[in-house]
N, C-alpha and C. Protein backbone atom coordinates (compact mmCIF):
# COMPACT_ATOMS: atom_id res chain seq x y z
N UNK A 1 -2.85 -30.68 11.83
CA UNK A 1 -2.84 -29.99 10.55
C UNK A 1 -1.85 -28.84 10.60
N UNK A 2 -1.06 -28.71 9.60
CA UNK A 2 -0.17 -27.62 9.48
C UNK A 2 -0.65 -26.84 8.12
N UNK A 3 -0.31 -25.31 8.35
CA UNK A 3 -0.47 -24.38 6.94
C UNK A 3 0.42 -23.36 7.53
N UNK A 4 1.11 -23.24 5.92
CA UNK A 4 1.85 -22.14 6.56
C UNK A 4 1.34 -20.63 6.55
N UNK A 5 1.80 -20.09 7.19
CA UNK A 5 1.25 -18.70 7.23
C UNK A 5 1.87 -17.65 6.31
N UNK A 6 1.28 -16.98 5.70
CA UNK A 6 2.25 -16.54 4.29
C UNK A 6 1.50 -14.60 4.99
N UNK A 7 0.85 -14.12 5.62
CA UNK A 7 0.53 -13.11 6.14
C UNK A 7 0.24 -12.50 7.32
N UNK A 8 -0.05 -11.57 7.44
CA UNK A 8 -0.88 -11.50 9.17
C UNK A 8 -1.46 -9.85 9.09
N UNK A 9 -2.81 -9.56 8.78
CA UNK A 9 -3.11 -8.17 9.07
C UNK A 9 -3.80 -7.99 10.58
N UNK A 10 -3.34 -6.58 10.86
CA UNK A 10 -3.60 -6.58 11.79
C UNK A 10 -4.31 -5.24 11.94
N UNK A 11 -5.94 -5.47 12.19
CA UNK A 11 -6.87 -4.57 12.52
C UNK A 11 -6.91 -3.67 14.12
N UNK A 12 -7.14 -2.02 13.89
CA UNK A 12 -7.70 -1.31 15.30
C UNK A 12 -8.96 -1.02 15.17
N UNK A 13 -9.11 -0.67 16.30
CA UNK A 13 -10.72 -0.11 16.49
C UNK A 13 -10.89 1.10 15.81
N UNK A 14 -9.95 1.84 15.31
CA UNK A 14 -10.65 2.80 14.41
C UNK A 14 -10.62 2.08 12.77
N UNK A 15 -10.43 1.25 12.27
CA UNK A 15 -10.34 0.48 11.02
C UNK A 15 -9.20 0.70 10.20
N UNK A 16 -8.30 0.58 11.21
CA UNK A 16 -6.91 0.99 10.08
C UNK A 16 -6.65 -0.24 10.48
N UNK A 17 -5.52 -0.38 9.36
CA UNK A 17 -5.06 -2.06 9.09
C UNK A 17 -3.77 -1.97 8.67
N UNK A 18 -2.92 -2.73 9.58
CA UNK A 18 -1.37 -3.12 9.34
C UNK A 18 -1.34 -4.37 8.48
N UNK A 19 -0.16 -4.71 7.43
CA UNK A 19 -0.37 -5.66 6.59
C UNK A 19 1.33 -5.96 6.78
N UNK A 20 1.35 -7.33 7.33
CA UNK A 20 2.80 -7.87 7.59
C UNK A 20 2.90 -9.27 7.14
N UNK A 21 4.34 -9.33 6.28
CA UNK A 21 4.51 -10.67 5.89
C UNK A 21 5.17 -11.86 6.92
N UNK A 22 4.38 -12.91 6.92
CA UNK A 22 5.31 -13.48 8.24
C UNK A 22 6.17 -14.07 8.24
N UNK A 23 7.13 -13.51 7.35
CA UNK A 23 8.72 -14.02 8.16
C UNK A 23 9.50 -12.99 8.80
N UNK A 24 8.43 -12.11 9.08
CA UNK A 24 8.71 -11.22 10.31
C UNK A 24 7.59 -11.19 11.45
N UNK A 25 7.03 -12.49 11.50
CA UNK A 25 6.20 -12.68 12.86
C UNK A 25 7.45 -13.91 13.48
N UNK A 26 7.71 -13.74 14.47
CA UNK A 26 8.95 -14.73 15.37
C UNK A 26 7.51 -15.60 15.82
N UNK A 27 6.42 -15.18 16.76
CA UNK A 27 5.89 -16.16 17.19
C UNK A 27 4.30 -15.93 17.31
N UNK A 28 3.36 -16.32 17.28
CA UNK A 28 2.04 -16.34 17.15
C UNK A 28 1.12 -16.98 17.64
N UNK A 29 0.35 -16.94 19.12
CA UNK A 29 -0.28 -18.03 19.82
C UNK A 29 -1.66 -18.02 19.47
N UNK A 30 -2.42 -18.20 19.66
CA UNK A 30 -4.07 -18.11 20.13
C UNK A 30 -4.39 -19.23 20.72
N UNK A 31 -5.11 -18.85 22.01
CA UNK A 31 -5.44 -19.71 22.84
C UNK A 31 -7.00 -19.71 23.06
N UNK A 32 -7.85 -20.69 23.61
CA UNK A 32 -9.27 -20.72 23.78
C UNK A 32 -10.31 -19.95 22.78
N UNK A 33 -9.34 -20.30 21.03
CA UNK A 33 -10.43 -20.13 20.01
C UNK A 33 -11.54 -20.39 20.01
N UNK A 34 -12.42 -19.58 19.91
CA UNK A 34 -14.64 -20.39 19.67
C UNK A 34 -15.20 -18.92 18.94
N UNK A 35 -15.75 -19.83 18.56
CA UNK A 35 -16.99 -19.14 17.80
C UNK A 35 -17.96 -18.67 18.86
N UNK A 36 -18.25 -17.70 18.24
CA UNK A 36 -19.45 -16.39 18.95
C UNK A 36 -20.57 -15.93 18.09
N UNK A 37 -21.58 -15.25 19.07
CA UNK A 37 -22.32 -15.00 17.97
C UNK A 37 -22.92 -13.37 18.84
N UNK A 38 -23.37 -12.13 18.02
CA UNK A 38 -23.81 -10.66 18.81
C UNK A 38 -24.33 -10.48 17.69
N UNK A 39 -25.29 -9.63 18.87
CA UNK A 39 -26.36 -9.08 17.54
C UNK A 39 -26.43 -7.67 18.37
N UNK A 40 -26.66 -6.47 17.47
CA UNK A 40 -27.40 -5.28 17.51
C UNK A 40 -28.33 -4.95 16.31
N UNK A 41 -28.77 -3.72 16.87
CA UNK A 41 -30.17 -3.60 16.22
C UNK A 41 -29.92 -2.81 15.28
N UNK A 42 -30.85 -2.85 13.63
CA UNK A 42 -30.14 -2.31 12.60
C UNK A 42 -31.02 -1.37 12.05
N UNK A 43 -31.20 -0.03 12.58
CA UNK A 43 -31.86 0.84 12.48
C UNK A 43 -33.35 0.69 12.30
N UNK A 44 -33.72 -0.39 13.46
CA UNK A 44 -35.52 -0.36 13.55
C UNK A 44 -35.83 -1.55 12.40
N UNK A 45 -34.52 -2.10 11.17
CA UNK A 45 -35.27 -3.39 10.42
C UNK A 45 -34.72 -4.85 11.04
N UNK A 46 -34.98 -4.44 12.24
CA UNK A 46 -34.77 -5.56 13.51
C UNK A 46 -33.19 -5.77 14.22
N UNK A 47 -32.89 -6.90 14.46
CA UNK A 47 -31.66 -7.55 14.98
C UNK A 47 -30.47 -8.19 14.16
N UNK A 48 -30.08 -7.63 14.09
CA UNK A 48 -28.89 -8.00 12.48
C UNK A 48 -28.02 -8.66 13.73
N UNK A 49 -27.27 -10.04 13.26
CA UNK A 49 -26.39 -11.06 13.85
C UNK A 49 -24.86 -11.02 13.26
N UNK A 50 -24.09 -11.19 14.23
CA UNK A 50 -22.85 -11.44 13.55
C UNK A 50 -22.49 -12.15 14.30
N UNK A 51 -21.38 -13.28 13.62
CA UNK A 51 -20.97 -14.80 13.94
C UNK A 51 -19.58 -13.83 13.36
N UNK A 52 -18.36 -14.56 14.47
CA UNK A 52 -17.31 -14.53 14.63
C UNK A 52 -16.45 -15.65 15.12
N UNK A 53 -15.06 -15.70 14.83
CA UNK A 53 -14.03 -16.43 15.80
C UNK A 53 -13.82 -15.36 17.24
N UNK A 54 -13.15 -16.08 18.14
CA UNK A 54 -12.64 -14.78 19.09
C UNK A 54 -11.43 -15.69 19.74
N UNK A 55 -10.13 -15.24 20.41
CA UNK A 55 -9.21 -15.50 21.23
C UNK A 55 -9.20 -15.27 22.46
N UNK A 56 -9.39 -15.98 23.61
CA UNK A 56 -9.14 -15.31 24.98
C UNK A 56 -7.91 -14.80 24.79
N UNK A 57 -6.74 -15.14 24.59
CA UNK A 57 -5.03 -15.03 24.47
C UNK A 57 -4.97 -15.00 23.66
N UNK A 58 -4.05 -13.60 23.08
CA UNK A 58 -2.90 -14.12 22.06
C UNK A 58 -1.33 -13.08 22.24
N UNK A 59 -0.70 -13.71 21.76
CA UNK A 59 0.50 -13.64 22.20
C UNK A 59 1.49 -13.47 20.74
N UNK A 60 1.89 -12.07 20.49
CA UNK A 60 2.73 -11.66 19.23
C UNK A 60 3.73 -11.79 19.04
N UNK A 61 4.63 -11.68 18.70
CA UNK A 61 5.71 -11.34 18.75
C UNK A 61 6.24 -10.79 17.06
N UNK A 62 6.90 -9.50 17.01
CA UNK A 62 7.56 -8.98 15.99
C UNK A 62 8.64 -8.97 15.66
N UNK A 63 9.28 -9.37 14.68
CA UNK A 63 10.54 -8.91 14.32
C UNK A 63 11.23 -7.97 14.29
N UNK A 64 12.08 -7.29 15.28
CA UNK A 64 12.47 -5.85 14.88
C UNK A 64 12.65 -5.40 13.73
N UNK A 65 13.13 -6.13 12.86
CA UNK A 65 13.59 -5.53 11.73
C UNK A 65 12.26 -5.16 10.68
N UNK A 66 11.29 -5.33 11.23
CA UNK A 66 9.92 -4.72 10.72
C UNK A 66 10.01 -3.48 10.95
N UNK A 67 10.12 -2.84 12.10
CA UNK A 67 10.39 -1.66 12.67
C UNK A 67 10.70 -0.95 11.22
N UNK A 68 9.67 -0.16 10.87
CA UNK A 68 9.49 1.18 10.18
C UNK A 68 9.74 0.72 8.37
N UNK A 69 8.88 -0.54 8.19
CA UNK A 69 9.16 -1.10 7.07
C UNK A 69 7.92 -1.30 6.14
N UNK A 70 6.87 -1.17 7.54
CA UNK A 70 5.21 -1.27 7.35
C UNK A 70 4.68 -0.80 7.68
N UNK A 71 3.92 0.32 7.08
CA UNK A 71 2.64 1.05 7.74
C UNK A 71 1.24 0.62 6.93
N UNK A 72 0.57 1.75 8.35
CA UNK A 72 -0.93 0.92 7.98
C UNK A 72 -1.86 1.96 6.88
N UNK A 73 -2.74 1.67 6.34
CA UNK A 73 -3.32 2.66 5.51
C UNK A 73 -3.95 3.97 6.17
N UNK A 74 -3.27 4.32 7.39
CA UNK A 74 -3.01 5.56 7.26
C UNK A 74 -1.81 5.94 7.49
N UNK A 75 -1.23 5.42 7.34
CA UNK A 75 -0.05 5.76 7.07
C UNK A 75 0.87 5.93 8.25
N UNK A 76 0.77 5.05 9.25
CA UNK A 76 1.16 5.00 10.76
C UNK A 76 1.82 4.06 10.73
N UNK A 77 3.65 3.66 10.85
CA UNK A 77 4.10 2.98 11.11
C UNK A 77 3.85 2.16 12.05
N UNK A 78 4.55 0.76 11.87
CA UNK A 78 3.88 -0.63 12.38
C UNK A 78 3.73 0.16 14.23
N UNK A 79 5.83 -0.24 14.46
CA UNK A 79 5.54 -0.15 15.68
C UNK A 79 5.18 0.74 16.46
N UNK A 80 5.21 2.11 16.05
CA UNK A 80 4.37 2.87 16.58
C UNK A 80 3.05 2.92 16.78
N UNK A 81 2.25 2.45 15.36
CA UNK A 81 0.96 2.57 15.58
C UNK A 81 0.50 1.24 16.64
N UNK A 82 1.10 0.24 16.88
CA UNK A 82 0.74 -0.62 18.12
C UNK A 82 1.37 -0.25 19.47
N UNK A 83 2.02 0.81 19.48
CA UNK A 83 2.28 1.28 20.99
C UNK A 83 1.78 2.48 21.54
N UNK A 84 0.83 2.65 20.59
CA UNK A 84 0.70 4.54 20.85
C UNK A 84 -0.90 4.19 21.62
N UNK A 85 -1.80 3.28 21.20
CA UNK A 85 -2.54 2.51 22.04
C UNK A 85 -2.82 1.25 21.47
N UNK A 86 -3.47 0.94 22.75
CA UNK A 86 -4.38 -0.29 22.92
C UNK A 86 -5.29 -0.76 22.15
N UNK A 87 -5.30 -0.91 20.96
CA UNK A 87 -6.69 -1.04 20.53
C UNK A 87 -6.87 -1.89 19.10
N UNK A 88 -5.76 -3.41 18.99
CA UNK A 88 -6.28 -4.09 18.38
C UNK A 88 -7.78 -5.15 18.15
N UNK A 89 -7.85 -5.09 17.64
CA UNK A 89 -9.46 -5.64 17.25
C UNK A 89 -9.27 -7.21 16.65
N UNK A 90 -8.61 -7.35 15.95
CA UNK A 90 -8.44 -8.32 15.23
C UNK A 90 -7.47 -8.86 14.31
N UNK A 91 -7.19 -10.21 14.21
CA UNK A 91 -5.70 -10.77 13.47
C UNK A 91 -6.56 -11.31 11.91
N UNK A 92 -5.97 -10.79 10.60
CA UNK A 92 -6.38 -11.91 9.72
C UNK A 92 -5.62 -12.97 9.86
N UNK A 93 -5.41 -14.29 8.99
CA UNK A 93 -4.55 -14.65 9.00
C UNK A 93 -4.25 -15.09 7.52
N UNK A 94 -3.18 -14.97 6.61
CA UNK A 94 -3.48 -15.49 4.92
C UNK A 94 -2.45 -16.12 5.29
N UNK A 95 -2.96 -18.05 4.75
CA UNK A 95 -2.54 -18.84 4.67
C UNK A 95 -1.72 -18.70 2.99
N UNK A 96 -0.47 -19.56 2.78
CA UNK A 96 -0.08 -19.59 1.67
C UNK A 96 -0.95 -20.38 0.09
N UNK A 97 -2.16 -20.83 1.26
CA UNK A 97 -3.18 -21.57 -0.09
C UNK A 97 -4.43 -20.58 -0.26
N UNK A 98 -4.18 -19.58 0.42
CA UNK A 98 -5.24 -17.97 0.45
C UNK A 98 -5.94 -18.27 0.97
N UNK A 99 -6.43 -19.29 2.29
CA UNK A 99 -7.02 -19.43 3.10
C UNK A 99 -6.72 -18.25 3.82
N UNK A 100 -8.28 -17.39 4.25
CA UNK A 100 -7.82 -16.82 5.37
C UNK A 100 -9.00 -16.68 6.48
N UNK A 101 -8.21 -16.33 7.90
CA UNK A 101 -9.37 -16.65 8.75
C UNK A 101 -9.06 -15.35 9.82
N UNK A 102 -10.03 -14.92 10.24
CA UNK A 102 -10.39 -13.56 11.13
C UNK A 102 -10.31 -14.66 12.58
N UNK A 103 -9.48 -13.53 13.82
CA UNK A 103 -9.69 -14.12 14.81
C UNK A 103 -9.80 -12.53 15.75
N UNK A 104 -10.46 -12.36 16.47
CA UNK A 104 -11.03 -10.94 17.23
C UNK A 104 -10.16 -11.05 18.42
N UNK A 105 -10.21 -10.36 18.96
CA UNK A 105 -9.30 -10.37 20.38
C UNK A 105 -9.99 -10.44 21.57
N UNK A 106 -10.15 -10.66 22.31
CA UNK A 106 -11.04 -10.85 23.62
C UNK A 106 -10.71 -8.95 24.56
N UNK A 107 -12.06 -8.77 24.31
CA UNK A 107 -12.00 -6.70 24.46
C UNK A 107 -12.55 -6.91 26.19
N UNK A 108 -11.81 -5.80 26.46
CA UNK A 108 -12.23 -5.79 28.29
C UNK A 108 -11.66 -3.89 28.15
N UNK A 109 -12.61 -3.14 28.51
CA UNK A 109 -12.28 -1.72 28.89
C UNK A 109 -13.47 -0.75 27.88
N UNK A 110 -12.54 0.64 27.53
CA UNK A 110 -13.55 1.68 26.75
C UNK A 110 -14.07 0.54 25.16
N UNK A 111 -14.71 1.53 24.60
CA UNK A 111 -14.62 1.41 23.06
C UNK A 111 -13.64 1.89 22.24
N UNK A 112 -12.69 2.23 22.75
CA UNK A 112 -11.27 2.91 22.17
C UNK A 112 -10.14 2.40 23.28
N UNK A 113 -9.66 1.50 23.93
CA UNK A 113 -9.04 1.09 24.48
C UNK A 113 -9.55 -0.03 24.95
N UNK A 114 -8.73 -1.33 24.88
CA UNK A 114 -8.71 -2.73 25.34
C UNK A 114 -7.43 -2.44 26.74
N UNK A 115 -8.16 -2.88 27.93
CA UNK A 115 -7.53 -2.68 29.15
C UNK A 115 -6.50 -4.45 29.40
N UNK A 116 -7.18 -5.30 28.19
CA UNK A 116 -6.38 -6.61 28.30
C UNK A 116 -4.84 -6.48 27.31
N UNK A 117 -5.19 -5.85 26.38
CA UNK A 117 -3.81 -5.44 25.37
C UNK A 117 -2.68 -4.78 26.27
N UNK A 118 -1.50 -6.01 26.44
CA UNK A 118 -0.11 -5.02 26.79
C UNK A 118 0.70 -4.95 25.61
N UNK A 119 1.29 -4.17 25.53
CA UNK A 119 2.69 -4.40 24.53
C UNK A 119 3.80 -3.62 24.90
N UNK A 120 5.01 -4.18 24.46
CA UNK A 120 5.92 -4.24 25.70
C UNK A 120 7.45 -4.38 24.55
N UNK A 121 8.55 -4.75 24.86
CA UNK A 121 9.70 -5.16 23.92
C UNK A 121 10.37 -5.85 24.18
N UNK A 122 11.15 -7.12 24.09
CA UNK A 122 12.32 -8.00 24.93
C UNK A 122 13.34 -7.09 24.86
N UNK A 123 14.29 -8.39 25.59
CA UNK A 123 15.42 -8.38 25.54
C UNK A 123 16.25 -7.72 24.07
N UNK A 124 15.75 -8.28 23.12
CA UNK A 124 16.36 -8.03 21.19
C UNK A 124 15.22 -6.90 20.88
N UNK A 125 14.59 -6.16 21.50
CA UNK A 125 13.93 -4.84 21.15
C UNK A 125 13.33 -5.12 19.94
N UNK A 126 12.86 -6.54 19.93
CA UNK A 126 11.43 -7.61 19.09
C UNK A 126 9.85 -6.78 20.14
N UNK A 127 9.21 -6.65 19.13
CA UNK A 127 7.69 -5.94 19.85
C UNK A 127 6.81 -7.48 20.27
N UNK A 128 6.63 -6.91 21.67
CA UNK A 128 5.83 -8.25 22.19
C UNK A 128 4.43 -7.63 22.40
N UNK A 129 3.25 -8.27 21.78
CA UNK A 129 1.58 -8.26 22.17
C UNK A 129 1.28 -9.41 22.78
N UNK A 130 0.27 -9.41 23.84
CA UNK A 130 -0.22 -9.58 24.67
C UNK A 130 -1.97 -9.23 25.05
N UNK A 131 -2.37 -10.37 24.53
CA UNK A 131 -3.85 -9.64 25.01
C UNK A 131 -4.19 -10.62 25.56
N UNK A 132 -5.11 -10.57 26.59
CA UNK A 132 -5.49 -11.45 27.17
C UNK A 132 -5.82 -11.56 28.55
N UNK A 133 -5.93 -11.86 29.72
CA UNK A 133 -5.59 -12.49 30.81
C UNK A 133 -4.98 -13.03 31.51
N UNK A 134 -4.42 -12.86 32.64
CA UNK A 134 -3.01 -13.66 33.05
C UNK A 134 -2.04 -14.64 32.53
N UNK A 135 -1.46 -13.56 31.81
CA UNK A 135 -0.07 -14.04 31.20
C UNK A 135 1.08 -14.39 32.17
């Protein structure tokens, strides 16, 4: 099955959200997609559940020419606000038929830092993400 990808937001752990069109994503992996399921407790009226997607891997890549074209609603440019830390949470994805689907990132470290998130730049000073496990 193919769809094209007509978006890509991109959530942190404090709830700010980058909003990029993708013909400035070069490349986009996710690897060992599944469904999950966590529950915490919801102030004493029991165990409230949440069902999710999650990614062991995923693997970004940006267009430079995004560089300082998109910020997030607070107002934190793209590539800065993904290098200043670690701490994506999650990819939407809006398909061009407005399908869209949440995929979480696979979290290893604080509650304010993912110790699996690298990000890094090639060769063409394109922003490379990296979360995951032995890349």
């Amino acid at each position: 099955m193919n769809a094209t990808l007509k978006k890509l937001e991109i959530a942190f752990e404090n709830v700010e959200v980058i909003k990029i069109p993708a013909k400035f994503i070069l490349a986009l992996n996710m690897r060992c997609v599944k469904d999950f399921r966590d529950s915490y407790q919801n102030d004493g009226k029991g165990l409230a559940m949440f069902r999710g997607t999650s990614a062991d891997k995923i693997y970004l890549q940006i267009d430079k020419s995004a560089k300082e074209k998109f910020y997030s609603n607070c107002d934190n440019e793209l590539f800065e606000r993904i290098n200043q830390y670690q701490d994506i949470t999650s990819f939407t994805l809006i398909y061009a038929d407005k399908f869209k689907e949440e995929i979480y990132a696979h979290w290893e470290g604080t509650d304010e830092i993912n110790y699996l998130q690298k990000n890094y730049f090639d060769d063409e000073s394109n922003l490379i993400v990296e979360i995951g496990k032995n890349f």
